[in-house]
C-alpha atoms as a PDB file:
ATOM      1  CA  UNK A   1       0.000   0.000   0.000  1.00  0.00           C
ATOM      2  CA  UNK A   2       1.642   3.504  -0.668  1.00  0.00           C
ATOM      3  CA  UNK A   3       2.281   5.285   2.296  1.00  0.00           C
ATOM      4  CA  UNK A   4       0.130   8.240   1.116  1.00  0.00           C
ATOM      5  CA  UNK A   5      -2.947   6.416   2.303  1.00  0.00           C
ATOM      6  CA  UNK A   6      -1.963   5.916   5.848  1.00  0.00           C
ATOM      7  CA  UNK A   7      -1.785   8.700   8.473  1.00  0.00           C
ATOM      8  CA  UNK A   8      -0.143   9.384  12.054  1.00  0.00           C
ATOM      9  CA  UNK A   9      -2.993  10.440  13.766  1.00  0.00           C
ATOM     10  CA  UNK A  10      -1.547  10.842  17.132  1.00  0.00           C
ATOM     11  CA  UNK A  11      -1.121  14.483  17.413  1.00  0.00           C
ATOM     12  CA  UNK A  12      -4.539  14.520  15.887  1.00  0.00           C
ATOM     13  CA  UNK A  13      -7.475  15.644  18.327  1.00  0.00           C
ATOM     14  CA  UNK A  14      -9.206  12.625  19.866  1.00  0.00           C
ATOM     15  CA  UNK A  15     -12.809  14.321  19.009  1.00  0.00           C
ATOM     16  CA  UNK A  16     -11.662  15.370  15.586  1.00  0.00           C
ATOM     17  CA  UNK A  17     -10.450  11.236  15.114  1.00  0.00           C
ATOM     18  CA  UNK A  18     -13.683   9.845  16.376  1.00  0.00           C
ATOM     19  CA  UNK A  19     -16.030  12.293  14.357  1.00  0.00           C
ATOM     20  CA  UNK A  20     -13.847  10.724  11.497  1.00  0.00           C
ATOM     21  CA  UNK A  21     -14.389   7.063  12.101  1.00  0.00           C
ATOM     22  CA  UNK A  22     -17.543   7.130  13.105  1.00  0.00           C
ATOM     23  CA  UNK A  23     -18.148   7.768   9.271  1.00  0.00           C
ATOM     24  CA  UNK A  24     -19.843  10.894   9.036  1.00  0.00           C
ATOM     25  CA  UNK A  25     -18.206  12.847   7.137  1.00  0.00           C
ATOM     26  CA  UNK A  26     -18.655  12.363   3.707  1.00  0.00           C
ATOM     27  CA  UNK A  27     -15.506  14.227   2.292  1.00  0.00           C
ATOM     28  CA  UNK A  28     -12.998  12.069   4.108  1.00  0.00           C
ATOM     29  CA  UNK A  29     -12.094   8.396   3.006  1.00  0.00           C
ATOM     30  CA  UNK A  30     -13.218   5.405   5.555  1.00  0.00           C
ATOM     31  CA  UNK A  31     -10.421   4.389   7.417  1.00  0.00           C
ATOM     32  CA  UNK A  32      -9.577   1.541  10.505  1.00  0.00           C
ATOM     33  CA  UNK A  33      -7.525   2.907  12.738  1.00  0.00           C
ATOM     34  CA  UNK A  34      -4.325   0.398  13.986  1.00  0.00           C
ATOM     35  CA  UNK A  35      -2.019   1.307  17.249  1.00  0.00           C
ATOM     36  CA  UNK A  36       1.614   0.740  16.193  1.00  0.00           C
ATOM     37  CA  UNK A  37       4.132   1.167  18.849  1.00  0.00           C
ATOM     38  CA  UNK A  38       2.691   4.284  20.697  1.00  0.00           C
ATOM     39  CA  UNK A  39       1.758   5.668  17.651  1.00  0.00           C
ATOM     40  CA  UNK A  40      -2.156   5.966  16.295  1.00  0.00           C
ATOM     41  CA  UNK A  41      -2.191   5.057  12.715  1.00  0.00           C
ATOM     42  CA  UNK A  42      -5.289   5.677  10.088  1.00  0.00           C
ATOM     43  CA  UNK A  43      -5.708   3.608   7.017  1.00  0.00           C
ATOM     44  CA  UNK A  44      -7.774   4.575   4.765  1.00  0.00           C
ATOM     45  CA  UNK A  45      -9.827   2.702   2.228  1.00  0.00           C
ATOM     46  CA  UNK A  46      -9.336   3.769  -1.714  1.00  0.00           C
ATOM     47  CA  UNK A  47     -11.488   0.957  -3.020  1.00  0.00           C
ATOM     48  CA  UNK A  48     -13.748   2.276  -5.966  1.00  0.00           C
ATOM     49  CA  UNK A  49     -12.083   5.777  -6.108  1.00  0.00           C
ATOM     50  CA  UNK A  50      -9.377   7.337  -8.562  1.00  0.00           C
ATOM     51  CA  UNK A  51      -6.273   9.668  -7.083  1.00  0.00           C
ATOM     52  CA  UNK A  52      -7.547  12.922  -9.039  1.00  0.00           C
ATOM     53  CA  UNK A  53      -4.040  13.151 -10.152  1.00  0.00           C
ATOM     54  CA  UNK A  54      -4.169  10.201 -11.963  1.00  0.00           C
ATOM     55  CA  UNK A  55      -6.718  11.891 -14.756  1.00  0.00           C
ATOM     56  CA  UNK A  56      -6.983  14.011 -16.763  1.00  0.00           C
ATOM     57  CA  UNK A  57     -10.012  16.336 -17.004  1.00  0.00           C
ATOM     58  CA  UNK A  58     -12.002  18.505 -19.778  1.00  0.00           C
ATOM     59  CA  UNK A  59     -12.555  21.837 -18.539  1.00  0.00           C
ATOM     60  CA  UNK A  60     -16.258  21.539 -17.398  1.00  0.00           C
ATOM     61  CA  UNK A  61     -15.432  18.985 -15.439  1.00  0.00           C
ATOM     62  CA  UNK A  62     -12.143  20.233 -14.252  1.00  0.00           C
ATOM     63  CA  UNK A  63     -14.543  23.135 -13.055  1.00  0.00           C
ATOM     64  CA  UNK A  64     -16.570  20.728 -10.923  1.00  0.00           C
ATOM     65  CA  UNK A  65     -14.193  19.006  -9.358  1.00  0.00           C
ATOM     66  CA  UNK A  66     -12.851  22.673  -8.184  1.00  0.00           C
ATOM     67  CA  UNK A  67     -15.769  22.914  -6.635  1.00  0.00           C
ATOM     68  CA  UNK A  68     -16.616  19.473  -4.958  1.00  0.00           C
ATOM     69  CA  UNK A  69     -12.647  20.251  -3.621  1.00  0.00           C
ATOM     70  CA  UNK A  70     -13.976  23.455  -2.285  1.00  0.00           C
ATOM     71  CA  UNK A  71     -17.326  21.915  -0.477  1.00  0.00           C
ATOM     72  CA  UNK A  72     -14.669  19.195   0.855  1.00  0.00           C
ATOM     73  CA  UNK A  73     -12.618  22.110   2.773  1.00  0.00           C
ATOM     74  CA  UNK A  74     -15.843  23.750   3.993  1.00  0.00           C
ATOM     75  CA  UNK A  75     -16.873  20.146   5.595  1.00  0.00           C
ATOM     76  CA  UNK A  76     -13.409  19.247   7.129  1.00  0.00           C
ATOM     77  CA  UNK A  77     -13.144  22.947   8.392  1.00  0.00           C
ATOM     78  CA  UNK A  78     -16.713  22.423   9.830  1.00  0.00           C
ATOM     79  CA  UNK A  79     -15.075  19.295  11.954  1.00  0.00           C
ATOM     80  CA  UNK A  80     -12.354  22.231  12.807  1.00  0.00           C
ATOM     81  CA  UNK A  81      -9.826  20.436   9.814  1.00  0.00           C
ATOM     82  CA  UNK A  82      -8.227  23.367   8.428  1.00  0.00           C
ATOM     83  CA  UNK A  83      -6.688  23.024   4.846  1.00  0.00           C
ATOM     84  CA  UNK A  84      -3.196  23.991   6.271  1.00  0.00           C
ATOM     85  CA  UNK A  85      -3.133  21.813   8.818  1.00  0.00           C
ATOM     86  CA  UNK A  86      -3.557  18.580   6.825  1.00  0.00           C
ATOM     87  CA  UNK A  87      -1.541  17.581   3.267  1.00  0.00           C
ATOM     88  CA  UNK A  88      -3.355  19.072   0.318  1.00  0.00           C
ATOM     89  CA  UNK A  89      -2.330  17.347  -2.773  1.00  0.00           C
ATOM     90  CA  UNK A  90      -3.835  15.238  -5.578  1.00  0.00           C
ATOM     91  CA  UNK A  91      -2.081  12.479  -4.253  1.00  0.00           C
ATOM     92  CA  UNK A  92      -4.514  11.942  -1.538  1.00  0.00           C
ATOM     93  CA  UNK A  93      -7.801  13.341  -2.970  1.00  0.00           C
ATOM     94  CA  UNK A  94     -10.052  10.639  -4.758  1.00  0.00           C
ATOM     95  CA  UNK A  95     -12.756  10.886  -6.909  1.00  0.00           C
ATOM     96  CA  UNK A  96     -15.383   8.011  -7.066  1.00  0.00           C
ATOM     97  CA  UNK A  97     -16.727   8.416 -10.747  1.00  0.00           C
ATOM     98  CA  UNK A  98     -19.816   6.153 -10.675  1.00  0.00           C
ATOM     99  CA  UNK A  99     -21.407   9.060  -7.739  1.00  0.00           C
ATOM    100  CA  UNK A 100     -19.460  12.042  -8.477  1.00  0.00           C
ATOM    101  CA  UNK A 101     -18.272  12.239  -5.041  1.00  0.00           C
ATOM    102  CA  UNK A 102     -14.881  13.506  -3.986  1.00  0.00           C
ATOM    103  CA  UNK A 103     -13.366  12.346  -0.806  1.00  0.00           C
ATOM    104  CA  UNK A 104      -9.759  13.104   0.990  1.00  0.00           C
ATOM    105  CA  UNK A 105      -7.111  11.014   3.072  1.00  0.00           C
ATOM    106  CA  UNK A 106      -6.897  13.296   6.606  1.00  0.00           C
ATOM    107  CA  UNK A 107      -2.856  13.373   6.557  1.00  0.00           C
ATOM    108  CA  UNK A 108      -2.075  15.672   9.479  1.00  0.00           C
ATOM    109  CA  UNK A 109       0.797  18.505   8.101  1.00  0.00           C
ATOM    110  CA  UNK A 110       4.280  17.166  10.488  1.00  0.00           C
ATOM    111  CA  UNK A 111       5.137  20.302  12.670  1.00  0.00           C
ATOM    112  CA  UNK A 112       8.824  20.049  11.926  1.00  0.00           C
ATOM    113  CA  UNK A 113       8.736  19.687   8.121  1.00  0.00           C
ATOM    114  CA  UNK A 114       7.429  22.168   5.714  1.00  0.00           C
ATOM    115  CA  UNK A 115       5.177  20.820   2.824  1.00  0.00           C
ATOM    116  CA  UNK A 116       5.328  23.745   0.123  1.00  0.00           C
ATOM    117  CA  UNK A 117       3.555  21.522  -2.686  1.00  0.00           C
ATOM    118  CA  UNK A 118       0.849  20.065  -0.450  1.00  0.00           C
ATOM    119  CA  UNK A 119      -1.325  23.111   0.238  1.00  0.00           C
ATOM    120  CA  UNK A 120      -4.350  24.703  -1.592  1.00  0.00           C
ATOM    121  CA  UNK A 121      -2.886  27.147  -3.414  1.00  0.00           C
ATOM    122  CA  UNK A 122      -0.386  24.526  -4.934  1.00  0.00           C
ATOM    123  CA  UNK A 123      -3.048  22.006  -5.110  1.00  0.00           C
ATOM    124  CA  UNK A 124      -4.655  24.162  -7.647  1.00  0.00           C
ATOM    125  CA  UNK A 125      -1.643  24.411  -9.805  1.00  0.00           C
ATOM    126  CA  UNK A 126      -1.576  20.473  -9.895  1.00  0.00           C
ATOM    127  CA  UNK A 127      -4.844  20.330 -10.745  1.00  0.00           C
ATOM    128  CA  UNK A 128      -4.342  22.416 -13.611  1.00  0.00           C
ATOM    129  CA  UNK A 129      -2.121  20.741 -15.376  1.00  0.00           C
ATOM    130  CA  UNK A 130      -4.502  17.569 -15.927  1.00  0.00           C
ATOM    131  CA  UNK A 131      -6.500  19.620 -18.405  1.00  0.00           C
ATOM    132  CA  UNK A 132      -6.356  21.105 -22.006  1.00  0.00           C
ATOM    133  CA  UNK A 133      -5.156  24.542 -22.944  1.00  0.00           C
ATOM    134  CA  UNK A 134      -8.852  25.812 -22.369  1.00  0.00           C
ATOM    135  CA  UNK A 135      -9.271  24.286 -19.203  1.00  0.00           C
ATOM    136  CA  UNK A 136      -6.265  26.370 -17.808  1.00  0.00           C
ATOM    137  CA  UNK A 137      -8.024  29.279 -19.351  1.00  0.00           C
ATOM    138  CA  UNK A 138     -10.876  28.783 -17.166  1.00  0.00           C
ATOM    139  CA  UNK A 139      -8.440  28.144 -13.801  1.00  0.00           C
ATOM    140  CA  UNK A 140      -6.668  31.159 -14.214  1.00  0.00           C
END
């Protein structure tokens, strides 16, 4: 399994972890959670879903994902998740393309290393790059 899909959650508030497993929140991945030696580890289930930065998108729906990426930030920041807290990349955003649904892997941001491609801002630049000339149009 890459190591992208599992998380140290042990820094991670306990009330923030259990609204997370108990499956409520739509925008973030199912996971099991596994103790490993003091530490609290998350693994999350990909099955059925596509890392978004695996495709490659036309520009309308390069547009929607945009905005199913946005809605995802407004539900983890409703749990208190804040975008710059947690790894913000294509590598762990999926898309499920039977439902439409977009859903993330919770990696909490490691206090002691700085992560200048995996934030929002960068995130978009990615995501630009999996479209056609016309779909950058729209981005910028």
């Amino acid at each position: 399994m890459d190591d992208r899909r599992i998380a140290d959650l042990t820094d991670l508030d306990h009330r923030i972890r259990d609204v997370m497993l108990s499956g409520r929140i739509k925008s973030v991945l199912p996971m099991s959670v596994i103790d490993e030696g003091g530490r609290t580890l998350g693994v999350y289930s990909t099955e059925g879903m596509t890392c978004i930065s695996d495709g490659r998108y036309a520009p309308l729906n390069l547009l929607e994902l945009v905005g199913r990426i946005v809605k995802m930030t407004d539900e983890l920041k409703d749990i208190l998740i804040y975008p710059d807290e947690i790894v913000f990349s294509g590598k762990v955003i999926f898309i499920d393309p039977s439902v439409r649904m977009t859903r993330i892997c919770v990696i909490p941001q490691n206090k002691e290393k700085v992560y200048p491609k995996e934030n929002v801002s960068c995130l978009l630049k990615e995501i630009k790059e999996l479209t056609d000339e016309r779909g950058k149009a729209y981005m910028d």
